[in-house]
Protein backbone atom coordinates (compact mmCIF):
# COMPACT_ATOMS: atom_id res chain seq x y z
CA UNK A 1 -4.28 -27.86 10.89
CA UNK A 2 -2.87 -29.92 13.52
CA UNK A 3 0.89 -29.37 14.71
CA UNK A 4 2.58 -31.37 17.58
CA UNK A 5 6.36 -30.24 19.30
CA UNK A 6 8.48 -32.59 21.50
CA UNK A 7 10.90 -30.95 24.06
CA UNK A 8 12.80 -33.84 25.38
CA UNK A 9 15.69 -33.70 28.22
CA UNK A 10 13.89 -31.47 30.22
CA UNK A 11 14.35 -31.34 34.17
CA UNK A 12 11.44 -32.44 36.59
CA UNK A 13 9.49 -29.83 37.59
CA UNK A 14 6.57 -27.56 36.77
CA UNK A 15 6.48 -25.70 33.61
CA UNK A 16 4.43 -22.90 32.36
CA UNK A 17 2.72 -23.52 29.10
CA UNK A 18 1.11 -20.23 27.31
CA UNK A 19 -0.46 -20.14 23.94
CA UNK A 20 -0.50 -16.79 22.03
CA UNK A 21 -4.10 -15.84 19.80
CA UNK A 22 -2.82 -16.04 16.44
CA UNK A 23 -4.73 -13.13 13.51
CA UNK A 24 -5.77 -14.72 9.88
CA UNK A 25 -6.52 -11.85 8.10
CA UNK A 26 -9.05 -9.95 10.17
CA UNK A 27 -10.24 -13.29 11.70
CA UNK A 28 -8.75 -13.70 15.80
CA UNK A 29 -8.43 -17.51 17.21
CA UNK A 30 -8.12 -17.69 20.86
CA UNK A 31 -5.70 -20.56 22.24
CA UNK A 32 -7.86 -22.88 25.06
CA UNK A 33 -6.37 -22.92 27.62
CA UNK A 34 -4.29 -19.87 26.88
CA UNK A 35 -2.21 -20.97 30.18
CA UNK A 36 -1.64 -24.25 31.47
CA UNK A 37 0.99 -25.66 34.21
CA UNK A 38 2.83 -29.28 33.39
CA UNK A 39 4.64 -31.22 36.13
CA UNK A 40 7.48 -33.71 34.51
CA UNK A 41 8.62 -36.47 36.54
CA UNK A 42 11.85 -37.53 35.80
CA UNK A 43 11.98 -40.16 33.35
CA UNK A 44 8.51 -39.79 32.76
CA UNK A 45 6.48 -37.27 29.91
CA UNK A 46 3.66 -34.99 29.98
CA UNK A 47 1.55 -34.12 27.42
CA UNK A 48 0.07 -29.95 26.84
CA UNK A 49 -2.26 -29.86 24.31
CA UNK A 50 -3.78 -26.42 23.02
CA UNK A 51 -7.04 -26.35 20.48
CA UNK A 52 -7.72 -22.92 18.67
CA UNK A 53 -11.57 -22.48 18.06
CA UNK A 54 -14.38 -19.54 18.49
CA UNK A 55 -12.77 -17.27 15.95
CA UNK A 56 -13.90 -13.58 16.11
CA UNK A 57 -13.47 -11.26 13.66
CA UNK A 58 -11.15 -8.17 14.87
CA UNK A 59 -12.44 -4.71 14.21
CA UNK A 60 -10.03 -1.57 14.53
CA UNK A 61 -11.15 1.97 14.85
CA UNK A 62 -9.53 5.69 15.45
CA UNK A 63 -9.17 7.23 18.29
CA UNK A 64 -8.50 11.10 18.23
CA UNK A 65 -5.69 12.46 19.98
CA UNK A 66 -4.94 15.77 18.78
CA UNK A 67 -6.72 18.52 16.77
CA UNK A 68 -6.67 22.15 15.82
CA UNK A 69 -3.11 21.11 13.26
CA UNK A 70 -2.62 22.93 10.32
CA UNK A 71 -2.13 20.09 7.22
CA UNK A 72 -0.75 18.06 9.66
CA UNK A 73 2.01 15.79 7.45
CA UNK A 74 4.31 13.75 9.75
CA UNK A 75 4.53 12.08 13.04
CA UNK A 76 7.23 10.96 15.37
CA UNK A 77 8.83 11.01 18.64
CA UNK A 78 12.17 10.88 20.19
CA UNK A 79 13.43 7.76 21.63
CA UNK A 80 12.23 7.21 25.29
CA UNK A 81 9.98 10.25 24.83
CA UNK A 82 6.48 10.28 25.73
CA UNK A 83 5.75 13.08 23.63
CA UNK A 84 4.37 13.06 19.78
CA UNK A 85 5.83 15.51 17.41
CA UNK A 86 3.53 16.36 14.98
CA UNK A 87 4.94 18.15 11.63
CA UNK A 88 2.28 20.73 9.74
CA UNK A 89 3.44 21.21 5.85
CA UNK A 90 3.86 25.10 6.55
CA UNK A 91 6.84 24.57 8.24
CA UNK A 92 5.87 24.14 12.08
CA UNK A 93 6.49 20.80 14.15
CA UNK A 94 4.26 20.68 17.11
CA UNK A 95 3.89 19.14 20.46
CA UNK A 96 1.21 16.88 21.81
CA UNK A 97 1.58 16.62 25.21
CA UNK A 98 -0.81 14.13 27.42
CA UNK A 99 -3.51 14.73 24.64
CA UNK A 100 -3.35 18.67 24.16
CA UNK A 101 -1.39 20.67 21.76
CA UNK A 102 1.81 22.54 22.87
CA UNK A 103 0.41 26.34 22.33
CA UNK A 104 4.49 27.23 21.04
CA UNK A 105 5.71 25.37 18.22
CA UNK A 106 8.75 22.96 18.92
CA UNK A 107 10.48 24.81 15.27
CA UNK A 108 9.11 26.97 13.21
CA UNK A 109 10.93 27.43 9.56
CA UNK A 110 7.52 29.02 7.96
CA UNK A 111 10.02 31.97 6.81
CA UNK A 112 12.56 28.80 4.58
CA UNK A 113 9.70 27.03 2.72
CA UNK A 114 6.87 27.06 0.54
CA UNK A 115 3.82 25.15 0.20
CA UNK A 116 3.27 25.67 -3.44
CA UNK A 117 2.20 22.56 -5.25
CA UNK A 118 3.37 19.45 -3.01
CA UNK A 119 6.42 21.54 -1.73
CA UNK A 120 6.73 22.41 2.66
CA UNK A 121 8.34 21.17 5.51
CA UNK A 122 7.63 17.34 4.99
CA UNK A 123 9.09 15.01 7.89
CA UNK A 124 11.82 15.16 10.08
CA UNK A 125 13.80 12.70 12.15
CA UNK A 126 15.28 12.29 15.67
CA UNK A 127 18.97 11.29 16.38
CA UNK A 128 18.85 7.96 17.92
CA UNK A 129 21.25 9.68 20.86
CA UNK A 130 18.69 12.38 20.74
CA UNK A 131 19.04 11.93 24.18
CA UNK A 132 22.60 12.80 24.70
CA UNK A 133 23.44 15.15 21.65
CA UNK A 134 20.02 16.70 20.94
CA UNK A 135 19.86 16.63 17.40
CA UNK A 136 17.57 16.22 14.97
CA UNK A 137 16.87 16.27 11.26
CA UNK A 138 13.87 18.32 8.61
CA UNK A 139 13.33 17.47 5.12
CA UNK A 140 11.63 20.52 3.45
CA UNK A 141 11.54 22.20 0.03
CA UNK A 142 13.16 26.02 0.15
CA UNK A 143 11.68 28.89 -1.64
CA UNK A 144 13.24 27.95 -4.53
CA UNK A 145 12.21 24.51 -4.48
CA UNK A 146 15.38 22.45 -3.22
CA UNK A 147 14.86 19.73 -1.67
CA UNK A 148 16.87 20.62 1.99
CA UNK A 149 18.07 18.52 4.51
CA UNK A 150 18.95 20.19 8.08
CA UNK A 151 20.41 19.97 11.18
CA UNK A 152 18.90 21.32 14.48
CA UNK A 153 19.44 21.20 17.74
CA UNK A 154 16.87 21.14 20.87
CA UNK A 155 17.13 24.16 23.14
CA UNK A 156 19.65 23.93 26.32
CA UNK A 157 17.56 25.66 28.24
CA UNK A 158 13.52 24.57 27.42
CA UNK A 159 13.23 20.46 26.23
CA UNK A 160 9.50 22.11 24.20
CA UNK A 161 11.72 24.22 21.89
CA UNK A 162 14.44 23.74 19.47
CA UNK A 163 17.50 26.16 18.71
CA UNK A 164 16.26 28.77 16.09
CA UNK A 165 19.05 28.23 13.14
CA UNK A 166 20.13 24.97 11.78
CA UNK A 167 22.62 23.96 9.34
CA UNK A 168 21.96 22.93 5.84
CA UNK A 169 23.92 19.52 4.88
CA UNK A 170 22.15 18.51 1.50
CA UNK A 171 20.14 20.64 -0.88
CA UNK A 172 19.26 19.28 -4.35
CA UNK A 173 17.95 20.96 -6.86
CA UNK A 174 14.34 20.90 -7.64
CA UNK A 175 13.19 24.32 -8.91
CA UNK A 176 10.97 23.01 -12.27
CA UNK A 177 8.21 21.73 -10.88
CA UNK A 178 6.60 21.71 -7.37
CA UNK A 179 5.93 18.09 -7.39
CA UNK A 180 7.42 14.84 -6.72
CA UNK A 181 9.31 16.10 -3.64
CA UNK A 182 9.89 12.84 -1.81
CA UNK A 183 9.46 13.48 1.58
CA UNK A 184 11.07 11.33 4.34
CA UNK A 185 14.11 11.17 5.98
CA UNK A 186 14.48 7.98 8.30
CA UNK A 187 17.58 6.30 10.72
CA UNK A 188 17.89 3.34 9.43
CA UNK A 189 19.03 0.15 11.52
CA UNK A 190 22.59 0.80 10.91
CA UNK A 191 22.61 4.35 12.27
CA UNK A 192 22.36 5.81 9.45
CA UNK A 193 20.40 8.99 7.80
CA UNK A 194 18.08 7.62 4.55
CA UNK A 195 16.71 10.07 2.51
CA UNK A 196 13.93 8.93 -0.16
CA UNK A 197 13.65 11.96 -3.16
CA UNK A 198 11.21 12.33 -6.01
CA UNK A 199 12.12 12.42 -9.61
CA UNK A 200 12.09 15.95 -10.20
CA UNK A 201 8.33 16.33 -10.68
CA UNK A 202 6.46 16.24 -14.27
CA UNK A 203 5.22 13.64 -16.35
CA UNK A 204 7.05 10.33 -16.75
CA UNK A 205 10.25 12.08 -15.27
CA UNK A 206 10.63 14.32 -18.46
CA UNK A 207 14.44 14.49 -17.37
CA UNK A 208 15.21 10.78 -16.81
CA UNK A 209 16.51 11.90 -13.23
CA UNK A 210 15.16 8.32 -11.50
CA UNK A 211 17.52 6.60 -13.61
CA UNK A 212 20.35 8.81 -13.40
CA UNK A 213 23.86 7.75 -10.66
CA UNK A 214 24.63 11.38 -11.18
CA UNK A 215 21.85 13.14 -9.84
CA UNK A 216 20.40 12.89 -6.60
CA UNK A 217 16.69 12.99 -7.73
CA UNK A 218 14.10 9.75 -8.32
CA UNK A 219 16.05 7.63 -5.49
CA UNK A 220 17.06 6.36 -1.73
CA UNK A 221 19.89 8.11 -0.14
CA UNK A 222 21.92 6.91 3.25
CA UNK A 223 24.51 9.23 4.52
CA UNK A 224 26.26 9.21 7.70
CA UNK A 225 25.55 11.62 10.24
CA UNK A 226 27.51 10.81 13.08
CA UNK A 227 30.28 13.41 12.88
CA UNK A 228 30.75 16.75 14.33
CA UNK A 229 29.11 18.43 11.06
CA UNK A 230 28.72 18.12 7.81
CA UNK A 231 28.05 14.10 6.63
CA UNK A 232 29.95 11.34 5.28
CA UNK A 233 29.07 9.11 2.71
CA UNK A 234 29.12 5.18 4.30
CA UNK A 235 31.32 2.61 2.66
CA UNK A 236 29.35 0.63 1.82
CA UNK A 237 26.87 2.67 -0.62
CA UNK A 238 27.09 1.10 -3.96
CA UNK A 239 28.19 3.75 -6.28
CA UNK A 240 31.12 5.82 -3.70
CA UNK A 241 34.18 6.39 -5.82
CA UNK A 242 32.74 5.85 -9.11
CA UNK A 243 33.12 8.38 -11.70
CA UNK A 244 30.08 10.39 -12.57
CA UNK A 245 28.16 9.16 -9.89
CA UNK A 246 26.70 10.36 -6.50
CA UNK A 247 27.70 8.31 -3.40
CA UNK A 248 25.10 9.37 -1.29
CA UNK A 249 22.77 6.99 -3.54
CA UNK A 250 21.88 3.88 -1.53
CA UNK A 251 19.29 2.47 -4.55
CA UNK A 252 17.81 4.72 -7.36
CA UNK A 253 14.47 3.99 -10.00
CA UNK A 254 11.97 5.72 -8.37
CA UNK A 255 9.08 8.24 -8.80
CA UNK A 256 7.70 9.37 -5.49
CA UNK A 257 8.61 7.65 -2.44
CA UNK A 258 6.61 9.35 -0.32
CA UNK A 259 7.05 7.40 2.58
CA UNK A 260 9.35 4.60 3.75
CA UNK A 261 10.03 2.55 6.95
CA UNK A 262 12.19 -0.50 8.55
CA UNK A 263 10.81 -3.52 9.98
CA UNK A 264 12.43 -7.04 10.92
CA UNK A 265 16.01 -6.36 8.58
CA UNK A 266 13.28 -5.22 5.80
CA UNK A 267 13.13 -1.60 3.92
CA UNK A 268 9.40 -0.91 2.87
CA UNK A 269 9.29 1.80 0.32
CA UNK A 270 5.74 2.80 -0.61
CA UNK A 271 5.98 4.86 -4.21
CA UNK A 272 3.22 6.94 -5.64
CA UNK A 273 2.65 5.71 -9.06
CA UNK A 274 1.83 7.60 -11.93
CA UNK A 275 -1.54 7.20 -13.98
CA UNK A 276 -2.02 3.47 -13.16
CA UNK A 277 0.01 1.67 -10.33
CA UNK A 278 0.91 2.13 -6.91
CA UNK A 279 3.97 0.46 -5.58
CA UNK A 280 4.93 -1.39 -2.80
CA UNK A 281 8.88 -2.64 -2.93
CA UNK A 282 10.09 -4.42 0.11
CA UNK A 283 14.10 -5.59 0.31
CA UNK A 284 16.42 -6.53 2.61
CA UNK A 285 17.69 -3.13 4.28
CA UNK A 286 21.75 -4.34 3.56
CA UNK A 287 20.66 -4.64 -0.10
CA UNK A 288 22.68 -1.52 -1.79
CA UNK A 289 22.13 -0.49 -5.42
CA UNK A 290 18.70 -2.08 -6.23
CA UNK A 291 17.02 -0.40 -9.47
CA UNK A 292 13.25 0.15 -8.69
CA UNK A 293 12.51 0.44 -12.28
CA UNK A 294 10.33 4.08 -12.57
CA UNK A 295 10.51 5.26 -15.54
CA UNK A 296 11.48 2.10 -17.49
CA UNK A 297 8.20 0.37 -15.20
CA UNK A 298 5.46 1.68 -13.38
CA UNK A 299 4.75 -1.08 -10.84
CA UNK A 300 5.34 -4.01 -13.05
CA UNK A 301 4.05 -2.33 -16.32
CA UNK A 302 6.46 -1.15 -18.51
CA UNK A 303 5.88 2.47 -19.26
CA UNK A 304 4.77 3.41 -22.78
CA UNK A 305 5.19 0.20 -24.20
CA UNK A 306 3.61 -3.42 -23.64
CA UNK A 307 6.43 -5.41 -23.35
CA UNK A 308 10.18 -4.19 -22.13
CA UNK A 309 13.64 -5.17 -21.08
CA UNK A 310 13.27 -5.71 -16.80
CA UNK A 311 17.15 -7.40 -16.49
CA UNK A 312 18.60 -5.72 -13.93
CA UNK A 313 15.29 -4.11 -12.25
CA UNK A 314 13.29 -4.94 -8.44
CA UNK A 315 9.97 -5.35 -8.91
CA UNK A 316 7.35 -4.47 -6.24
CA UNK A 317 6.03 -7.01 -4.04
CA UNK A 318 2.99 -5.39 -3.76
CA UNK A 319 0.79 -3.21 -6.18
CA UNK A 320 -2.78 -1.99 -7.06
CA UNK A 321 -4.54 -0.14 -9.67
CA UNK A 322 -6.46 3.33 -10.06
CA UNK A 323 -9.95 1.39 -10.99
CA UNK A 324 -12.03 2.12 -7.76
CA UNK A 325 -10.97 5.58 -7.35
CA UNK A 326 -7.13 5.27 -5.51
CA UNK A 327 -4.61 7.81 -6.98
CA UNK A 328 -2.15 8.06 -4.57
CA UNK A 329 -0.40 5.15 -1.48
CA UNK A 330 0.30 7.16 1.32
CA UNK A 331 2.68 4.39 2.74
CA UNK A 332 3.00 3.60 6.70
CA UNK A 333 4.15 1.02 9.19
CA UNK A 334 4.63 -2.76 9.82
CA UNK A 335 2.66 -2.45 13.38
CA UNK A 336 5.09 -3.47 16.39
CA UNK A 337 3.30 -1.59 19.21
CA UNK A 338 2.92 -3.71 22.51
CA UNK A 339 -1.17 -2.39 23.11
CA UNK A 340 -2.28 -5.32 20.43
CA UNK A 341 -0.03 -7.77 19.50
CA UNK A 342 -2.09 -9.73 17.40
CA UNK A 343 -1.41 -6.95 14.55
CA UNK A 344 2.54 -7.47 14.41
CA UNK A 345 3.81 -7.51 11.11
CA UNK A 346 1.46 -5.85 9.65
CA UNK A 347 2.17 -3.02 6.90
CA UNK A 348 -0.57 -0.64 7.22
CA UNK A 349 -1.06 1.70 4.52
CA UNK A 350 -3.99 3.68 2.48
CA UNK A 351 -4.97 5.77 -0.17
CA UNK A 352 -5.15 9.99 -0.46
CA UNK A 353 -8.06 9.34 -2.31
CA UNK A 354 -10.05 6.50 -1.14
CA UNK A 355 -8.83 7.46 2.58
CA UNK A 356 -9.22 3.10 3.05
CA UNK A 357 -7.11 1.75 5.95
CA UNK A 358 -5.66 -1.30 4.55
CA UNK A 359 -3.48 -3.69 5.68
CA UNK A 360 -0.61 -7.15 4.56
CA UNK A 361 1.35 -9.26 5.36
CA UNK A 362 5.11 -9.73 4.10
CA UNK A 363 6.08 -13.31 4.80
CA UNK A 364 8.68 -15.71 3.30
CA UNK A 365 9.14 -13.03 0.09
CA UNK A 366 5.22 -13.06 -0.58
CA UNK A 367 2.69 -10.64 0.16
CA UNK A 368 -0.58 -12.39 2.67
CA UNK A 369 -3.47 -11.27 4.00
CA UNK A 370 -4.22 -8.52 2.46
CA UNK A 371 -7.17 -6.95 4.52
CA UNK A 372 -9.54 -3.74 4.30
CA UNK A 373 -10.36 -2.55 7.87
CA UNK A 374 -13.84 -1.16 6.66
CA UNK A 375 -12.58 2.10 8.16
CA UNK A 376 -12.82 5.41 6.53
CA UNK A 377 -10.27 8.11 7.52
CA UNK A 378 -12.00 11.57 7.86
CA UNK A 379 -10.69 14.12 5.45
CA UNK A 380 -6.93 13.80 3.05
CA UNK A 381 -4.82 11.23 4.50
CA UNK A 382 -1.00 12.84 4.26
CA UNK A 383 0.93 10.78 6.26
CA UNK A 384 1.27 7.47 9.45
CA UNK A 385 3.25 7.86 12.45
CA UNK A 386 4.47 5.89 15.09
CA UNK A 387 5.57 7.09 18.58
CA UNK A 388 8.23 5.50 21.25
CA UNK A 389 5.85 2.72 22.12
CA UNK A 390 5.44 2.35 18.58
CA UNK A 391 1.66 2.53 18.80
CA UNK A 392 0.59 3.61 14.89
CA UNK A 393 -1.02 7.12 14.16
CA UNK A 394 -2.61 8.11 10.61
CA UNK A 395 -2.95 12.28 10.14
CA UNK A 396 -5.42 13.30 7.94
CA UNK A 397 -7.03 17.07 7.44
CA UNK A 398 -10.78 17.49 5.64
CA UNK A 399 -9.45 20.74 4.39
CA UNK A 400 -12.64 22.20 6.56
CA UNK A 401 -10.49 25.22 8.22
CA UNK A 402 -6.85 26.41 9.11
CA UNK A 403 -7.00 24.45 11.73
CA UNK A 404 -9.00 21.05 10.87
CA UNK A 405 -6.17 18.69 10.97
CA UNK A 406 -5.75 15.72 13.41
CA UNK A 407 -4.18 13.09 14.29
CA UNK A 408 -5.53 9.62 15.15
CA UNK A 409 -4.45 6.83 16.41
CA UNK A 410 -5.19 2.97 15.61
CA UNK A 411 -7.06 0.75 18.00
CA UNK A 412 -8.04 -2.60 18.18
CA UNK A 413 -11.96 -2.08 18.86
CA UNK A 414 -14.19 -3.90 21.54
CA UNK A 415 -10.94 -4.49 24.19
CA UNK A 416 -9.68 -7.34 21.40
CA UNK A 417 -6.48 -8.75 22.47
């Protein structure tokens, strides 16, 4: 491929040319020269020229950077923080400081949840003025099996340790079966809270809760936050002030959206299929009231039937079947960190039961490059993480002791830039 740019009405002088490596896939081309200095003369042209050659093939590995975690689940960090916060299903979040493991936990809520079935404490998030008001956010399953969002607050007096007692602000309902929790609660580039909830556990959502406006089960909610207490329920959620329906719903028709993240104006939901799909759906984050489609479609099957009526419904953009061994998409991250560049854009994602890292591309409404890493992570893969430099973590657990959970983080191998 061969590509030319003019700049014309440029003022004499010396100008810095520099070429970026640019990632196919796996495969890395190198820009020669990667730097090159142009004098214009006035009234005159110059003439940079860049070839792209030698390409290498880019190999990415994982690096441990914590152990000794309990069924480690989650990963974050507050804004500006150099810290990871590590979440372990029994109801602990942790703190990895410089590479060792906080001895105290950060918050401890062992005594409010369960980890029957898929139930515990399952993510939290930070305020993004963490910084100024201290708060931040759990999603966890009670004893009785509600799906609870809270409130904390980080101690006045120790930065390591949160405020015992929160307050409550949403609990739904989910006491019939202990799986299809959900499991994420995310700030979303508008400031405010989304919450992404399973369909009420069972079989092909025996209840037809994903489908439902007036339950709060099978969807993705976005609630304000910002107040004094309590929340608000934003303007512009699709289904506020309609009769019989919930306005915390920001986009319903789904099964298990396990995890979910924001990249470039996008929302990425990764949704645990049932007995033969896994689902990627990717939409504009200002898109309100999109239908998913579970149970009327799994992926783009229809459910129980070979043909049905999809008028109305978002299909995924990305999916894959259970035919060499995958059960389960434990969704992650479009890859922004600043240590390798090359990998930006990148949705990174795997399997609990293939434990594959695997990565694509979302570009111009079509899913590219779709790339195995040829990496195996050691034990169940639960959850991805990102911290405030946005470099991308995967936590996994081999199930080996109390304590054989870690967390990892992703590399580009050999010093590749």
């Amino acid at each position: 491929m061969t590509q030319s740019t003019t700049l014309s009405n440029l003022a004499a002088g010396s100008y810095t040319v520099s070429a970026a490596s640019v990632l196919a896939g796996s495969t890395l081309l190198k820009p020669q020269p990667p730097s090159q200095t142009v004098a214009v003369t006035a009234g005159g042209s110059a003439l940079a020229s860049v070839e792209y050659g030698s390409p290498e093939t880019v190999q990415l590995s994982l690096t441990q950077v914590a152990g000794g975690l309990s069924e480690p689940i989650f990963l974050t960090a507050p804004p500006g923080d150099p810290r990871l916060f590590v979440v372990e299903r029994a109801g602990r979040i942790r703190i990895v400081r410089n590479g060792a493991l906080v001895a105290t936990p950060f918050l401890n809520i062992a005594a409010l949840t369960t980890t029957d079935g898929e139930r515990g404490l399952l993510s939290m998030a930070f305020d993004p003025n963490y910084g100024t008001n201290g708060r931040f956010y759990v999603y966890y399953t009670d004893t009785n099996g509600a799906i609870t969002i809270a409130r904390y607050n980080v101690s006045a007096a120790n930065p390591d340790i949160a405020a015992a007692s929160g307050t409550v602000l949403l609990s739904i309902p989910h006491g019939t079966f202990s799986n299809h929790n959900g499991g994420q609660l995310a700030f979303g580039p508008d400031g405010m809270l989304y919450i992404g909830t399973g369909d009420g556990g069972g079989g092909g959502d025996p209840s037809g809760n994903a489908q439902n406006p007036a339950t709060l089960l099978g969807k993705m909610l976005r609630i304000d936050v910002s107040g004094a207490s309590g929340y608000g329920l934003p303007a512009g959620n699709p289904f506020v002030g309609q009769s019989g329906s919930r306005g915390e719903i920001w986009a319903l028709g789904l099964r298990n959206p396990w995890r979910f993240t924001f990249d470039a104006g996008l929302l990425y939901i990764a949704d645990v299929g049932e007995d033969q799909r896994e689902e990627v759906d990717v939409a504009p984050a200002t898109s309100a009231g999109l239908n998913y489609g579970w149970n009327r479609t799994e992926g783009t099957a229809c459910v129980g039937a070979a043909t049905c009526d999809k008028t109305g419904l978002t299909m995924p953009v990305f999916e894959y079947g259970h035919e060499a061994g995958a059960c389960a998409i434990v969704g992650g991250y479009a890859y922004r960190g600043s240590a390798n560049p090359v990998l930006h854009g990148r949705y990174f994602y795997s399997d609990l039961c293939t434990g594959k890292l695997l990565s694509f591309m979302y570009r111009d409404g079509v899913v590219a490059e779709q790339v195995d890493w040829n990496v195996t992570i050691p034990g169940s893969v639960f959850s991805f993480g990102v911290d405030d430099a946005q470099a991308l973590y995967v936590l996994a657990d081999p199930g080996t002791s109390a304590t054989s959970g870690r967390v990892y983080r992703i590399d580009v191998s050999d010093g590749t830039p």
